[in-house]
Protein backbone atom coordinates (compact mmCIF):
# COMPACT_ATOMS: atom_id res chain seq x y z
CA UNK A 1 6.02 -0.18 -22.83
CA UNK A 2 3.20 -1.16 -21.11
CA UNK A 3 -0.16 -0.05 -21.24
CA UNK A 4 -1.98 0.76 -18.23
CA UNK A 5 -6.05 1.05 -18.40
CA UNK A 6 -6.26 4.60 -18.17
CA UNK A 7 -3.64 4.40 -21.83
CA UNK A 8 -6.71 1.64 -22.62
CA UNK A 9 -9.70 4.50 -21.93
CA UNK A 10 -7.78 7.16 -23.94
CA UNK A 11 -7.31 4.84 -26.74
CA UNK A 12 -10.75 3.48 -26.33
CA UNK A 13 -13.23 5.81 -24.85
CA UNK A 14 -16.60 3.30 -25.69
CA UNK A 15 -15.34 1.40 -23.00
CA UNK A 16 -17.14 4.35 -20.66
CA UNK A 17 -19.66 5.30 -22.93
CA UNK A 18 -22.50 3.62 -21.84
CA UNK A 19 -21.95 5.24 -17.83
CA UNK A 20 -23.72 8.19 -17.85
CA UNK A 21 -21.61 10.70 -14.78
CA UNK A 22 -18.34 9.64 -13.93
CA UNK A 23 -16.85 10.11 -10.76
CA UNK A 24 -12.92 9.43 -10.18
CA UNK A 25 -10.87 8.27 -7.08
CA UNK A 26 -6.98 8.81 -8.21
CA UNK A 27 -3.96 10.77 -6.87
CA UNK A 28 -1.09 12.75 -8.31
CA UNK A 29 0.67 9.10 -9.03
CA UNK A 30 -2.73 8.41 -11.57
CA UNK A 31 -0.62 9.79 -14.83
CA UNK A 32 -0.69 8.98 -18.31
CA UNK A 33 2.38 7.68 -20.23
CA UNK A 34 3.17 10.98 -21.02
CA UNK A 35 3.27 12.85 -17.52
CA UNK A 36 -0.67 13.95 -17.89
CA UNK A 37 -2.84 13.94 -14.39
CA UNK A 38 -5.39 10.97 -14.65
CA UNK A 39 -8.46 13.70 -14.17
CA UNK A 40 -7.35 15.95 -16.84
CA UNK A 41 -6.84 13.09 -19.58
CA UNK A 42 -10.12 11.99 -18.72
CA UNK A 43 -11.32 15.35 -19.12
CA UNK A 44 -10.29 15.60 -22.34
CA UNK A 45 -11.86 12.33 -23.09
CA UNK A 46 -15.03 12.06 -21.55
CA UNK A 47 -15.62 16.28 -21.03
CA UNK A 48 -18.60 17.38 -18.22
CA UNK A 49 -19.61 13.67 -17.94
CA UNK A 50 -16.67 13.67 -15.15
CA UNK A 51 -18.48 15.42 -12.73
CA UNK A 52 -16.37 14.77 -9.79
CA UNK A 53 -13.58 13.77 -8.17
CA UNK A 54 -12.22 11.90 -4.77
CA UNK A 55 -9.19 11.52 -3.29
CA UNK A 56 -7.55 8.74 -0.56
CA UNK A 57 -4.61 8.83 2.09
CA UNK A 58 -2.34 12.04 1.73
CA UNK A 59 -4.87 13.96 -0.58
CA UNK A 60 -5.30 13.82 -4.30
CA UNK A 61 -2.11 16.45 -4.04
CA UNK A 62 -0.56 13.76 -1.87
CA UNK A 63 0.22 16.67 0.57
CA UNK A 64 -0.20 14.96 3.82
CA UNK A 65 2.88 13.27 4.84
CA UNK A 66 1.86 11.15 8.02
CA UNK A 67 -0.27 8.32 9.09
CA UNK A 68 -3.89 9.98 10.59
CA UNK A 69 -3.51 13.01 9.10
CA UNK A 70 -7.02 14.34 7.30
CA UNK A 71 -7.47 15.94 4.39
CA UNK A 72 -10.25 18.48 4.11
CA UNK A 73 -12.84 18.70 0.30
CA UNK A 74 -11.41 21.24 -1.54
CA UNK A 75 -11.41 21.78 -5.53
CA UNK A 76 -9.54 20.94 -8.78
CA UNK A 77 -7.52 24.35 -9.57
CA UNK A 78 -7.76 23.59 -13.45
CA UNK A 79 -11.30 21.92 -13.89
CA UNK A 80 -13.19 23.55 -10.83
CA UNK A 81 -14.73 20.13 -10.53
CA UNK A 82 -15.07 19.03 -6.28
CA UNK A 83 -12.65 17.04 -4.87
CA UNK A 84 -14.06 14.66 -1.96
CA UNK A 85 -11.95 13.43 1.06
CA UNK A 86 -11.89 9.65 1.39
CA UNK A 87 -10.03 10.26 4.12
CA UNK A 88 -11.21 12.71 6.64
CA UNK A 89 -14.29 12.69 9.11
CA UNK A 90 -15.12 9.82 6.26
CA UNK A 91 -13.42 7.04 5.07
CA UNK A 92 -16.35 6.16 2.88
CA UNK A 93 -18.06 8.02 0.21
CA UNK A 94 -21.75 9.52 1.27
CA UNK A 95 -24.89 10.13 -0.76
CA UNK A 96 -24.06 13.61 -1.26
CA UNK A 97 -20.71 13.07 -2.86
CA UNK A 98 -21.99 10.78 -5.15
CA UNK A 99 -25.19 12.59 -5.89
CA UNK A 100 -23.69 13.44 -9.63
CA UNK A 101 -22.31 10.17 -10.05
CA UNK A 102 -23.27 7.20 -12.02
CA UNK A 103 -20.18 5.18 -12.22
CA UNK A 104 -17.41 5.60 -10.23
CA UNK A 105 -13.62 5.47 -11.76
CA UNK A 106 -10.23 4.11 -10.15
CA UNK A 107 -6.86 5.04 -11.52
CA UNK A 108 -4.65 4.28 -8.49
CA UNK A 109 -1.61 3.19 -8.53
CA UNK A 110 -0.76 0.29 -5.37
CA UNK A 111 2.47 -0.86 -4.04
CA UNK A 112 1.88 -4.47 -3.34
CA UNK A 113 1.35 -4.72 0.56
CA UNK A 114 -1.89 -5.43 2.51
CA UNK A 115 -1.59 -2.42 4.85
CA UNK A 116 -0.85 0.46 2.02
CA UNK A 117 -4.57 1.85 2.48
CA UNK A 118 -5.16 2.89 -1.04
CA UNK A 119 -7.01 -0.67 -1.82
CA UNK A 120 -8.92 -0.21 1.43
CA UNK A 121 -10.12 3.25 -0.14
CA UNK A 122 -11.50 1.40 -3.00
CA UNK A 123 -13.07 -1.17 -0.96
CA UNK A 124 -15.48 0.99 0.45
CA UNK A 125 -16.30 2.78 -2.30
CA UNK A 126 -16.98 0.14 -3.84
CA UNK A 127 -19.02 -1.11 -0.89
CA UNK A 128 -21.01 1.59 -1.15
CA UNK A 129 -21.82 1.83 -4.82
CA UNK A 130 -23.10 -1.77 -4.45
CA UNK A 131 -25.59 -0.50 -2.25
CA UNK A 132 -26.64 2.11 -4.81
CA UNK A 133 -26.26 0.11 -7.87
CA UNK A 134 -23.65 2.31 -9.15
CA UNK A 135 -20.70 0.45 -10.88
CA UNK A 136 -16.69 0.91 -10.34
CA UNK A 137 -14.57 0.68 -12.94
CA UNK A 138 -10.99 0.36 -12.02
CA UNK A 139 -8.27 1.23 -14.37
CA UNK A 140 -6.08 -1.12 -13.87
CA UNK A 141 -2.09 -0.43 -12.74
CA UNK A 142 1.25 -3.08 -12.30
CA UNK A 143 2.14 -4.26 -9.06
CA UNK A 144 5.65 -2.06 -8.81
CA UNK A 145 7.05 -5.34 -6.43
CA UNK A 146 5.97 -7.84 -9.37
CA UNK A 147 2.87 -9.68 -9.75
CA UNK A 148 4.41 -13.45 -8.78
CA UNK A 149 6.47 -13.50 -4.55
CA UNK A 150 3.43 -13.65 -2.63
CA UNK A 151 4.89 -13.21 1.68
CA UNK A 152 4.02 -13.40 5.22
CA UNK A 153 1.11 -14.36 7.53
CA UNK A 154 -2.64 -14.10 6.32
CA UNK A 155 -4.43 -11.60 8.53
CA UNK A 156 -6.89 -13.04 11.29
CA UNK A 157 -10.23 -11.59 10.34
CA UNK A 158 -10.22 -9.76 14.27
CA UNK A 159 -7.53 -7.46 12.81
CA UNK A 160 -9.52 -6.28 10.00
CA UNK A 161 -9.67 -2.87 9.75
CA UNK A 162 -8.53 0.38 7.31
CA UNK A 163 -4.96 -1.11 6.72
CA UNK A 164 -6.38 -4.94 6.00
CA UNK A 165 -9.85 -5.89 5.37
CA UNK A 166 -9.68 -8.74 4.52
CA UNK A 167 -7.14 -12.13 5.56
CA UNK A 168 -4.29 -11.75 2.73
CA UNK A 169 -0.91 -11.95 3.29
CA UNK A 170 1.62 -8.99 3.49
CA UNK A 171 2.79 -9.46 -0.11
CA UNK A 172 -0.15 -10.02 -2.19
CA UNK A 173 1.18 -10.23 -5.70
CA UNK A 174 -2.15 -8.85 -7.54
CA UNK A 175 -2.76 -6.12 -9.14
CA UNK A 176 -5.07 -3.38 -7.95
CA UNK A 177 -7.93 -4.58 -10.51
CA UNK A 178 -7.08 -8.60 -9.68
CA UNK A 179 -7.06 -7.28 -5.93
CA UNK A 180 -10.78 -5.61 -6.17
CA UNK A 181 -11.93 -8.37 -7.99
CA UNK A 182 -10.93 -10.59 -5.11
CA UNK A 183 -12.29 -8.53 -2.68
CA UNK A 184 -15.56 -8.24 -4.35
CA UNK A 185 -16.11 -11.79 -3.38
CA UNK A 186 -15.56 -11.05 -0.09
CA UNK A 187 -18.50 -7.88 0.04
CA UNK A 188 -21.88 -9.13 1.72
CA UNK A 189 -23.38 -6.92 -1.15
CA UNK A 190 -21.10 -7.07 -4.30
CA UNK A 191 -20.97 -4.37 -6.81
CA UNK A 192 -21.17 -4.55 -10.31
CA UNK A 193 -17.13 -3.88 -10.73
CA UNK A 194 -15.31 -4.02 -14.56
CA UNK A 195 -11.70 -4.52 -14.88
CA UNK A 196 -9.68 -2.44 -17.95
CA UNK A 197 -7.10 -4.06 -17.84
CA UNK A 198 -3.48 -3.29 -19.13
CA UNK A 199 -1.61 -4.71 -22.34
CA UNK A 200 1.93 -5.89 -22.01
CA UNK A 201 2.06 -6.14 -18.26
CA UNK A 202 4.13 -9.56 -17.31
CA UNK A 203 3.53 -10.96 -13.62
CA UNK A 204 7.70 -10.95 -13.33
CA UNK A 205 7.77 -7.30 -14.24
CA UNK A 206 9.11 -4.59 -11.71
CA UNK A 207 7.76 -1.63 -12.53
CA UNK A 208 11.29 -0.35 -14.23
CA UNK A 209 10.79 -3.53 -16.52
CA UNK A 210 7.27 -1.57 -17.65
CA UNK A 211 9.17 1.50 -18.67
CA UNK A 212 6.50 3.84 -17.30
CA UNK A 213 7.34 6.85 -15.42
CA UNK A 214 7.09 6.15 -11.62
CA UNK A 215 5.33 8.87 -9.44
CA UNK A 216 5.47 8.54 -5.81
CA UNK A 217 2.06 7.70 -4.83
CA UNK A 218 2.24 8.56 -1.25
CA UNK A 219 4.93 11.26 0.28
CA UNK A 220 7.23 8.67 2.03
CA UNK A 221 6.91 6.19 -1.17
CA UNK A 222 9.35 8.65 -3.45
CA UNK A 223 11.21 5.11 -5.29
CA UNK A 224 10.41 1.83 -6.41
CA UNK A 225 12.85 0.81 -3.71
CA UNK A 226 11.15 1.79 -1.70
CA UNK A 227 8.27 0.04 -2.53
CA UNK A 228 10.35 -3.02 -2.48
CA UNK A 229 11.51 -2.88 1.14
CA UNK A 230 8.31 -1.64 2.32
CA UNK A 231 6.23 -5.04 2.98
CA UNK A 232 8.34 -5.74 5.87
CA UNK A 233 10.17 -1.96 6.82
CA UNK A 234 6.36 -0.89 7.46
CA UNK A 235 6.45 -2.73 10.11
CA UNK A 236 8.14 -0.51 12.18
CA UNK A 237 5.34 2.28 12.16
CA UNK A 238 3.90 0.03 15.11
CA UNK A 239 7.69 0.40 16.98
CA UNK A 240 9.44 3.35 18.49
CA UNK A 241 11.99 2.54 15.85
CA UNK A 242 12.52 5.50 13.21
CA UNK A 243 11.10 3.70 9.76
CA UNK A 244 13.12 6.95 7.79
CA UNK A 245 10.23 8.99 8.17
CA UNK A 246 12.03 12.60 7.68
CA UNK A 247 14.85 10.90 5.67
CA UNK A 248 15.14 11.13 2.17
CA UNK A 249 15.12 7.44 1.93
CA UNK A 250 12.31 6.80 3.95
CA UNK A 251 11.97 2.45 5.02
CA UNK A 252 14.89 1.66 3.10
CA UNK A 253 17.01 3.88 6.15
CA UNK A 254 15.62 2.97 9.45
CA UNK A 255 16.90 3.11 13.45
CA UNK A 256 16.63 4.81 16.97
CA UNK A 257 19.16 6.86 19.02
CA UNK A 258 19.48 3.62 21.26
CA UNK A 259 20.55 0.96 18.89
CA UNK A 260 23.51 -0.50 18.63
CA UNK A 261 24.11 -1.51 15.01
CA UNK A 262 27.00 -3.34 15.38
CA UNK A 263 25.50 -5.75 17.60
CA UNK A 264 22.54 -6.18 15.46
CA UNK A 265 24.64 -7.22 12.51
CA UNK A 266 26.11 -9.57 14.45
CA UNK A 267 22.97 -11.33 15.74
CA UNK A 268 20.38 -11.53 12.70
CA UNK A 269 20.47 -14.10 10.34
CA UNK A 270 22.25 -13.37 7.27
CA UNK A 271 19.78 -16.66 5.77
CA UNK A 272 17.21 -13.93 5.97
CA UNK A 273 18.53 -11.44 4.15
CA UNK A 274 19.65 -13.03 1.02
CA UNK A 275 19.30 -10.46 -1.49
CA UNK A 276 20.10 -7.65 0.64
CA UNK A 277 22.68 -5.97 2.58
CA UNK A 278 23.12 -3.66 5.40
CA UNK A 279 25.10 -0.04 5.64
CA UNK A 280 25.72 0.95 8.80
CA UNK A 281 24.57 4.50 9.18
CA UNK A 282 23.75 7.75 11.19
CA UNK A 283 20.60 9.89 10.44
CA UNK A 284 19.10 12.86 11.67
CA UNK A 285 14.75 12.71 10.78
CA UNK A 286 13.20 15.94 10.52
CA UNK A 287 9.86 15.08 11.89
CA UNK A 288 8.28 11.55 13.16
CA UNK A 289 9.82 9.88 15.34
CA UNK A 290 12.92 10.87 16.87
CA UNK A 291 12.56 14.15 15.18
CA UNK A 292 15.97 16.41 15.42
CA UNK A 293 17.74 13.57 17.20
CA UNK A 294 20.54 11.50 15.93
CA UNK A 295 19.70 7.93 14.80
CA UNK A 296 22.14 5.00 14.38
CA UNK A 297 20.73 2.14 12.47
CA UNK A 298 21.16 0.87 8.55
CA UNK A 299 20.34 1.44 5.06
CA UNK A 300 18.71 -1.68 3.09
CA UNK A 301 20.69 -2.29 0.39
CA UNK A 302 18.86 -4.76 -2.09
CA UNK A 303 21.37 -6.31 -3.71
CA UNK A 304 19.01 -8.92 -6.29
CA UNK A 305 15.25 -8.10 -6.03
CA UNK A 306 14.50 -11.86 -6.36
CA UNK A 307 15.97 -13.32 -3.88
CA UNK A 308 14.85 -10.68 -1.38
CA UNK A 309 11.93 -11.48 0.95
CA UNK A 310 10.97 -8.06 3.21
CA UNK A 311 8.89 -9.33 5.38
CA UNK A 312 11.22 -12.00 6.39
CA UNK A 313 14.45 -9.89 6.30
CA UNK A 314 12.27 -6.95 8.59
CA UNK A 315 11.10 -9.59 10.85
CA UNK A 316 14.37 -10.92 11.57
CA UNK A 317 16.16 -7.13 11.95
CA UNK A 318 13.11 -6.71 14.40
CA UNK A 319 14.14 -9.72 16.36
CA UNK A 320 17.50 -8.79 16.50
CA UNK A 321 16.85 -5.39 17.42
CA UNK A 322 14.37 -6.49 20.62
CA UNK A 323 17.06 -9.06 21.84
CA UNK A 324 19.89 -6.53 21.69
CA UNK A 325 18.43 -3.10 23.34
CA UNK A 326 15.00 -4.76 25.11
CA UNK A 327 15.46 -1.63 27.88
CA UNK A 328 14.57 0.75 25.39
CA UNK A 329 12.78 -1.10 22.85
CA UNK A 330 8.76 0.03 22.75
CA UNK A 331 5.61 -1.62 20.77
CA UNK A 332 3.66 2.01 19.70
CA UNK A 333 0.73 2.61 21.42
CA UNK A 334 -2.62 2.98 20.16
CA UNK A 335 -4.59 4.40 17.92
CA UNK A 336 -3.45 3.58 14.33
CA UNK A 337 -5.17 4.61 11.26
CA UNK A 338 -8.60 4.74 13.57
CA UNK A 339 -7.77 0.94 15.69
CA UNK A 340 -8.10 2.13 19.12
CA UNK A 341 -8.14 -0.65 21.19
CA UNK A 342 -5.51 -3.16 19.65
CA UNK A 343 -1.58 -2.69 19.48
CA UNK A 344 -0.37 -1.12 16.03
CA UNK A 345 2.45 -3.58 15.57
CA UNK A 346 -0.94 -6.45 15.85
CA UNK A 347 -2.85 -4.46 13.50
CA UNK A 348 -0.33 -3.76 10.99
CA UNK A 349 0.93 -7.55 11.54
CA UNK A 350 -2.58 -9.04 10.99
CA UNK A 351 -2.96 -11.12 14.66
CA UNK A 352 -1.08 -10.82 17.82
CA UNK A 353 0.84 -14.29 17.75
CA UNK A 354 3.86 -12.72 15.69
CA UNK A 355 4.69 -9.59 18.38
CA UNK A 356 4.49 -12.72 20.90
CA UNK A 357 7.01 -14.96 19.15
CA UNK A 358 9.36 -11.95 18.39
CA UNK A 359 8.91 -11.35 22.41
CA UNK A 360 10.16 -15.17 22.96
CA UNK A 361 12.81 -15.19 20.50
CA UNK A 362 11.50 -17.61 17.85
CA UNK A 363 13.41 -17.52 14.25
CA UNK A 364 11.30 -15.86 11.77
CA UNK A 365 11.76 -19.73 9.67
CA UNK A 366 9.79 -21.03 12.36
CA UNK A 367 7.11 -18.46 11.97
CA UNK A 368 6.83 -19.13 8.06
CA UNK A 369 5.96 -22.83 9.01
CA UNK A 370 3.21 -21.64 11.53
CA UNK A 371 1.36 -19.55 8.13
CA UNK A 372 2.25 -21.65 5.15
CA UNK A 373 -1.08 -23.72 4.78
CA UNK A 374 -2.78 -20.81 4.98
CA UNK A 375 -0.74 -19.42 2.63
CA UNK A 376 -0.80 -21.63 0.11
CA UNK A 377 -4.66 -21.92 0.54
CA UNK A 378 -4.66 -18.02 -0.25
CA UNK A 379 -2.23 -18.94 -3.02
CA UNK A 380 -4.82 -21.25 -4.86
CA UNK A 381 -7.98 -18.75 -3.86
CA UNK A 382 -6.04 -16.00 -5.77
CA UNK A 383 -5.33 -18.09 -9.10
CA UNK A 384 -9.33 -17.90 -9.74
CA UNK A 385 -8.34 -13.59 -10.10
CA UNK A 386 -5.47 -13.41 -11.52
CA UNK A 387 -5.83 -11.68 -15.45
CA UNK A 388 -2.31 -11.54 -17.02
């Protein structure tokens, strides 16, 4: 089994004993090998030096189910200790909520895509503990979706925002510690940031191969497989496609009350999905989009996790999709996770140019050839943070 660095902290608790107050940024999906919450085992460990706690998308509870949806401060029901809101009226942590910290802890556990906000989170807490001197540990987690396939288009640095700071690809293939340590680079003021890292973890590994319990770490992330269509099914948000929000297989089930399946199988290239198949099927969400109305659309089957590209295999559907009902067919509108003034599909896509060459009809291979010197130039940056 593999060890993750909160196991490392329990088995080791010098590694925090020079820190002084600790504060912690986790969710319910922070858990020990043995089904303990993150804050509690560091409780035990560490005692009233964990003075507080923070929280990021969804809640610490992971309550909230949909995108822009706040979470107010509230308070741990065992330890009484505060629990801040990174994602409310603030995205950032402020003096005040750090006024009894020294250090600040991570235990999060990522999925592997630029635009799951989690990493963005820790970003700015870590920006801001650089301007106060105050350190971040992060206890280091796998990459569920392997940490090797690294997909899709770098993001232009005029689409930065809350779901991509930074120009990475879709499909990073770093963990959350080799992640932060990458972004540190990128800080104007960089923070004093130590790694814990895990024991055992191989860069091949899906997280079944780590045989750790999996705990959905955001509501509408309840699988692994989900996690593994999600890099390119999270695309949709920015449609007026369904995504399977108010399904019980939410990304991996997606569709709209105007598609025509049966023509989309037809049309998209069955190059790009290798690795995956398509179900025909009929859904009913409960909320989101298309709430109460029935859906017809497919279920992602993946069929052999390595040969599987999402990003490609979404793009494609998405092409498909556009030529085949283009009268009802809609890019979202603005805002999206606090963008107000750009298209969601751009934002969650990283630049504009891929919504215009789905618009013309240009095969997602074509695309790939447009991004792959940047992407192998991110490819060689990312070797320099890469620990396992």
């Amino acid at each position: 089994m593999v060890s993750t660095g909160l196991s490392q902290l329990i088995e080791n608790p010098s590694i925090v004993a020079n820190y002084g107050r600790l504060g912690l940024l986790y969710n319910q999906a922070s858990i020990s090998a043995d089904l303990r919450e993150s804050a509690d085992v560091l409780f035990e460990v560490v005692g009233e030096r964990l003075t507080t706690l923070f929280g990021p998308q969804h809640g610490v509870g992971t309550t909230e189910q949909d995108n822009m949806i706040e979470t107010d401060h509230s308070l741990h029901r065992r330890l009484g200790l505060p629990i801040f809101s990174l994602y409310s009226s603030t995205r950032r942590p402020t003096l005040g909520m750090l006024e009894n910290v020294d250090a600040m802890l991570v235990d999060i556990q990522d999925v592997g895509t630029r635009v799951y906000t989690f990493c963005s989170t820790i970003v700015y807490v870590m920006d801001v503990c650089a301007s106060l001197g105050k350190p971040v540990i992060i206890l280091d987690r796998p990459n569920p979706i392997n940490g090797r396939d690294v997909e899709g288009n770098c993001l232009d640095p005029e689409y930065a925002s809350f779901v991509g700071p930074y120009p990475i690809p879709m499909r990073h293939g770093m963990t959350v510690g080799e992640l932060m340590s990458y972004y540190n680079e990128q800080l104007s003021r960089k923070c004093e940031l130590v790694i814990v890292e895990m024991k055992g973890w191989d860069r091949n590994y899906f997280f079944e191969d780590t045989q750790l319990p999996w705990a959905f770490p955001s509501p509408n992330m309840p699988t692994v497989d989900t996690a593994i269509v999600y890099p390119g099914q999270v695309i949709l948000e920015g449609t007026n496609l369904s995504e399977g929000r108010g399904t019980a297989r939410p990304f991996e089930v997606f569709g709209a009350p105007f598609l025509s399946p049966e023509n989309i199988i037809k049309d998209v290239s069955t190059e790009a999905l290798h690795g995956a198949a398509l179900r025909i099927v009929e859904f009913t969400p409960v909320f989101n989009k298309w709430s109460g109305l029935r859906c017809f659309g497919f279920q992602i089957h993946v069929t052999d996790r390595n040969r599987y590209h999402p990003y490609r295999a979404s793009l494609s559907l998405l092409g498909a999709v556009i030529r085949n009902s283009h009268e009802d067919f809609r890019w979202s509108q603005p805002p999206y996770e606090y963008v107000f003034d750009k298209a969601p599909v751009d934002v969650i896509l990283g630049n504009s140019n891929i919504r215009e060459s789905l618009e013309r009809g240009v095969s997602v291979f074509d695309m790939e050839k447009e991004w792959e010197d940047d992407l192998k130039r991110f490819g060689q940056a990312r070797n320099a943070f890469l620990l396992y």
